[in-house]
C-alpha atoms as a PDB file:
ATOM      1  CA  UNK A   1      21.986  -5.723 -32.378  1.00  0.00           C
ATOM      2  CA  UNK A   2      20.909  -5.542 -28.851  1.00  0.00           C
ATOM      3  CA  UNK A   3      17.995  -6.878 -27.708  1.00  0.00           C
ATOM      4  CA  UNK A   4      15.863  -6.468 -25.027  1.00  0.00           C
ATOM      5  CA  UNK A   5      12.806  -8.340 -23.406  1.00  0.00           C
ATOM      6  CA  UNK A   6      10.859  -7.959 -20.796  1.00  0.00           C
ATOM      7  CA  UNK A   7       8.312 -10.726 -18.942  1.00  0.00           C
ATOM      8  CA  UNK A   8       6.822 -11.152 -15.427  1.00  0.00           C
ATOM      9  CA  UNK A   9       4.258  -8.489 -15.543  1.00  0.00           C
ATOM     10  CA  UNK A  10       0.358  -9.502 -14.165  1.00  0.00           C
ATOM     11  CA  UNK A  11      -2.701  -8.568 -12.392  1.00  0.00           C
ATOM     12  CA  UNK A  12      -1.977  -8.495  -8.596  1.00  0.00           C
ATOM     13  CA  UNK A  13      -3.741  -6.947  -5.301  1.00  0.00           C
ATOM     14  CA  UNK A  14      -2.741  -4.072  -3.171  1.00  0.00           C
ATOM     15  CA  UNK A  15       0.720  -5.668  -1.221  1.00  0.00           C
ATOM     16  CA  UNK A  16       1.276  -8.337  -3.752  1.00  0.00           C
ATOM     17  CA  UNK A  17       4.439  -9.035  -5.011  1.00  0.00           C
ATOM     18  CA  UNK A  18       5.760  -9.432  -8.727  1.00  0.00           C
ATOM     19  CA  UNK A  19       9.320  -9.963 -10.367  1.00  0.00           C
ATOM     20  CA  UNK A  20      10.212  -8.757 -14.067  1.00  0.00           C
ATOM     21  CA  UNK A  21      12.736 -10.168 -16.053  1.00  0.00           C
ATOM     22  CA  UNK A  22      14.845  -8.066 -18.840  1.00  0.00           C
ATOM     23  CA  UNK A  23      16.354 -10.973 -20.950  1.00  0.00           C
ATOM     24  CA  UNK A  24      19.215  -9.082 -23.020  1.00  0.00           C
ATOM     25  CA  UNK A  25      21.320  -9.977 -26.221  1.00  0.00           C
ATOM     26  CA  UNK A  26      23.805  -8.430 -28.661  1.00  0.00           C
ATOM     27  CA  UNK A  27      26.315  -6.711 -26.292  1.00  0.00           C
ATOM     28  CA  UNK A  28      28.747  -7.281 -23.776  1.00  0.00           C
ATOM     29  CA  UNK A  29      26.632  -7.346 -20.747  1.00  0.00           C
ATOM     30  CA  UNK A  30      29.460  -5.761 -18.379  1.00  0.00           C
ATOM     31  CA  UNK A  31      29.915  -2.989 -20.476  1.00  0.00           C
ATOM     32  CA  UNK A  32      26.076  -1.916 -20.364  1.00  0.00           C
ATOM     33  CA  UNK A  33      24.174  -0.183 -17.237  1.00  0.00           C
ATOM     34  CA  UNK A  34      20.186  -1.150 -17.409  1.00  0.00           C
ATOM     35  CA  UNK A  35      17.305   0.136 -16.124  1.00  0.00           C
ATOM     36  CA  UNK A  36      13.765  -0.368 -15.415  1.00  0.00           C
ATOM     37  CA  UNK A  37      11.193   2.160 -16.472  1.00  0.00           C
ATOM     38  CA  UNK A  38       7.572   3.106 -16.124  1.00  0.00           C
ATOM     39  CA  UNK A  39       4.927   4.930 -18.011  1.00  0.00           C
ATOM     40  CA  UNK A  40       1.209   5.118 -17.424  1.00  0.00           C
ATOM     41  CA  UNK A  41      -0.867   6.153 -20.250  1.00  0.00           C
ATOM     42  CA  UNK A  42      -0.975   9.703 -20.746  1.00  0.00           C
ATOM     43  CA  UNK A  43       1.783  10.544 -18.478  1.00  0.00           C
ATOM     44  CA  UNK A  44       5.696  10.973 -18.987  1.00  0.00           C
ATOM     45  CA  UNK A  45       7.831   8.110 -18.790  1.00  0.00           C
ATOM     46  CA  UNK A  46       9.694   7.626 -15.417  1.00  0.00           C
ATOM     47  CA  UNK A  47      13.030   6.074 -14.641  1.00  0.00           C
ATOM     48  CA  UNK A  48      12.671   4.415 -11.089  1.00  0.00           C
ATOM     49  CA  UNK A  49      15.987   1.518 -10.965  1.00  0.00           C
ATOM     50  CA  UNK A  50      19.214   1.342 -12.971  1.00  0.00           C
ATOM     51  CA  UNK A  51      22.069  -1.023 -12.225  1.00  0.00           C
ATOM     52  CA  UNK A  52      25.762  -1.370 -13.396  1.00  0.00           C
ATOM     53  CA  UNK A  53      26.337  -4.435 -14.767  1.00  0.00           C
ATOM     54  CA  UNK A  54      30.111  -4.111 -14.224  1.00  0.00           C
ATOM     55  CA  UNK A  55      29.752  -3.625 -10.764  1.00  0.00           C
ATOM     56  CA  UNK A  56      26.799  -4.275  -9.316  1.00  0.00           C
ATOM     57  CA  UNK A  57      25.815  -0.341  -8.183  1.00  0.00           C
ATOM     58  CA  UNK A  58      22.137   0.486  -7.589  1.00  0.00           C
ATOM     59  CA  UNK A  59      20.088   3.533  -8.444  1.00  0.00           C
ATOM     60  CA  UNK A  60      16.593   3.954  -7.394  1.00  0.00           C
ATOM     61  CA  UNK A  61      13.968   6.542  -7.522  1.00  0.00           C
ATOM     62  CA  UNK A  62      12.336   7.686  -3.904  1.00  0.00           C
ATOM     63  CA  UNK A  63       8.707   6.218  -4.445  1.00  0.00           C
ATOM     64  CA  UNK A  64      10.288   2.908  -4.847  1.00  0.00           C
ATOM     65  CA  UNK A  65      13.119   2.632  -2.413  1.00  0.00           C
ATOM     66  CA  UNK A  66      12.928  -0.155   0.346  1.00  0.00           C
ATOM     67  CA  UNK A  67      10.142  -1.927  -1.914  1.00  0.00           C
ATOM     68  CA  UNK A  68      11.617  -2.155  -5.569  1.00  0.00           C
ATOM     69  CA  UNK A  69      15.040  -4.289  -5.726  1.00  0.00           C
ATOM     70  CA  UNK A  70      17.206  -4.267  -8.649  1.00  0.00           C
ATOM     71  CA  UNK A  71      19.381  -7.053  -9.460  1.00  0.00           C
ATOM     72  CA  UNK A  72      21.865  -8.860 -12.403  1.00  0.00           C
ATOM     73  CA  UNK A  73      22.681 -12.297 -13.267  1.00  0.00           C
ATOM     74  CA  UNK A  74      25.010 -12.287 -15.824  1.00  0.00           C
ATOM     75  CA  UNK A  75      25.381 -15.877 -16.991  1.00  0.00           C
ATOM     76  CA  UNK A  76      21.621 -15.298 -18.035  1.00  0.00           C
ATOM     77  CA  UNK A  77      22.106 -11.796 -19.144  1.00  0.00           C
ATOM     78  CA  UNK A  78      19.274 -11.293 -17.201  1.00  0.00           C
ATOM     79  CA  UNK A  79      18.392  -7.854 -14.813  1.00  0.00           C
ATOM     80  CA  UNK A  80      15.202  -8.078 -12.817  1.00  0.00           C
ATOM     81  CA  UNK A  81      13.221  -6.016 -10.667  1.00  0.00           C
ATOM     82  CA  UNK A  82      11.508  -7.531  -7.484  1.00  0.00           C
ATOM     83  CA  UNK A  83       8.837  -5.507  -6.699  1.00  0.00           C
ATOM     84  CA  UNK A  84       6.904  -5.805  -3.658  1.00  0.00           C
ATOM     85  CA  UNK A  85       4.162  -4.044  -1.138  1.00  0.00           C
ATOM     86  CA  UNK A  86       2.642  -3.333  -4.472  1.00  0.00           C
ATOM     87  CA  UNK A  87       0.144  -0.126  -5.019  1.00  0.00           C
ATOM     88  CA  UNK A  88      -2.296   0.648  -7.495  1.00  0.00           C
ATOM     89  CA  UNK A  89      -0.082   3.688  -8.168  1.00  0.00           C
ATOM     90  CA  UNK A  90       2.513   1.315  -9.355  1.00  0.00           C
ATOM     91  CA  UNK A  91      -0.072   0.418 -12.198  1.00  0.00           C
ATOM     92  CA  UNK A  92       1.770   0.675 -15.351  1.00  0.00           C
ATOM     93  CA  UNK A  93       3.922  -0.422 -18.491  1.00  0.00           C
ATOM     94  CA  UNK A  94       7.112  -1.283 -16.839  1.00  0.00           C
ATOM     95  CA  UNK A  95      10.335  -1.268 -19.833  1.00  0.00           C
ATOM     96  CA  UNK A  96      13.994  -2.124 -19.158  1.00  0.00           C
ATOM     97  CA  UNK A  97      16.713  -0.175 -21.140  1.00  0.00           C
ATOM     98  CA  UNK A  98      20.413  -0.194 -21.817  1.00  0.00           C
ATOM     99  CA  UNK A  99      23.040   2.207 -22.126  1.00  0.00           C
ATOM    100  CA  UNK A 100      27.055   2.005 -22.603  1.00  0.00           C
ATOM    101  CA  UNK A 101      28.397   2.655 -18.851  1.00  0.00           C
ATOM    102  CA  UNK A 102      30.856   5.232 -20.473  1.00  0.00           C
ATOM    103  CA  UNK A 103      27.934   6.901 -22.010  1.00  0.00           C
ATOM    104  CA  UNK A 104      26.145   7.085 -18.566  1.00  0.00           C
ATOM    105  CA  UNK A 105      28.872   8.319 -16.839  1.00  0.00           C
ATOM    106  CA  UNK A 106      30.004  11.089 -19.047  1.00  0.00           C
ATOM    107  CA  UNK A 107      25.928  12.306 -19.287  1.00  0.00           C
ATOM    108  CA  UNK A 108      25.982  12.236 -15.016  1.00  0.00           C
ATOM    109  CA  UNK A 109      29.264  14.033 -15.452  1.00  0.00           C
ATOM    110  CA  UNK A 110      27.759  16.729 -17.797  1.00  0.00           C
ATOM    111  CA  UNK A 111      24.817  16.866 -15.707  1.00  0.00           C
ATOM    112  CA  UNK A 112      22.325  15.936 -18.688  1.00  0.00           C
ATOM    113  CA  UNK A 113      19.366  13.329 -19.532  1.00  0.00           C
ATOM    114  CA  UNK A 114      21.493   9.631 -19.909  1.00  0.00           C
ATOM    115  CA  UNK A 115      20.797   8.480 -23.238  1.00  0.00           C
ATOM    116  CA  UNK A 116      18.898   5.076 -22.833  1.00  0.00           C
ATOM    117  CA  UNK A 117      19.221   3.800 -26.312  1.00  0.00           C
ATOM    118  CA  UNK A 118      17.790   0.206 -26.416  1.00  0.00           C
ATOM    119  CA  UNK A 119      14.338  -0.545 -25.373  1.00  0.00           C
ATOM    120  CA  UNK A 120      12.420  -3.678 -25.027  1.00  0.00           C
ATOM    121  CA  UNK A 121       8.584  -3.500 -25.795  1.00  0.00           C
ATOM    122  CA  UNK A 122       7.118  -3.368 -21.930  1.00  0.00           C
ATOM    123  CA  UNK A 123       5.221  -5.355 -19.746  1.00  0.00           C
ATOM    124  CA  UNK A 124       2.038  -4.228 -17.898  1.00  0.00           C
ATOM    125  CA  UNK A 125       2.019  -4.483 -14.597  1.00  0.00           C
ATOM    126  CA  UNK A 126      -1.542  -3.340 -12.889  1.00  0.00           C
ATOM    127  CA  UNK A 127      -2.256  -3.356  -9.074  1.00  0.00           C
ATOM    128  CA  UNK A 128      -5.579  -3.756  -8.019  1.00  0.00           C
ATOM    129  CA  UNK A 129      -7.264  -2.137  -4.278  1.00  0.00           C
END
């Protein structure tokens, strides 16, 4: 069964700095890509880092590029996400999620949604001015 769960959210001031932790279990790690998602209340979901765990590769989403770093450690089966010059629009839940590689490459192939299928329950993450 995988298994995902998240920790290092907190309370911190406009340019703080935070790092979350996605402890995971139940699958091959390398096989797996993981990402980090978002959601504030009343809004959709957003997708803002993935990472192969095979190879290391990097996606992020614009309002988070050259603040938000991704990164693996697979003897912990860990992925975390460093985030720093922190805004109050980065207020929210903040989930990781897993997906078979194969299954993320065939849905960027097909040019449709990836199917995350494994979620951990979240960690709140709010940004005070």
């Amino acid at each position: 069964e995988v298994r995902l769960v998240e920790s290092g959210g907190g309370h911190v001031g406009t340019g703080g700095s935070l790092r979350l932790s996605c402890v995971s279990s139940g699958f091959t790690f390398e096989e797996y890509d993981i990402g980090w998602f978002r959601q504030i209340p009343g809004k959709a979901r957003e997708g803002i880092a993935a990472i192969s765990c095979a190879d290391g590769s990097t996606f992020y989403v614009d309002s988070v590029k050259g603040r938000f770093t991704i990164t693996k450690d697979a003897a912990s089966r860990t992925v975390y996400l460093h985030m720093t010059s922190l805004i109050p629009e980065d207020t929210a839940i903040y989930s990781c999620a897993a997906v078979l590689e194969s299954r993320a490459r065939s849905a960027r192939q097909m040019r449709v949604r990836i199917p995350w299928d494994d979620w951990g329950p979240g960690t709140q993450v709010t940004v005070s001015s």
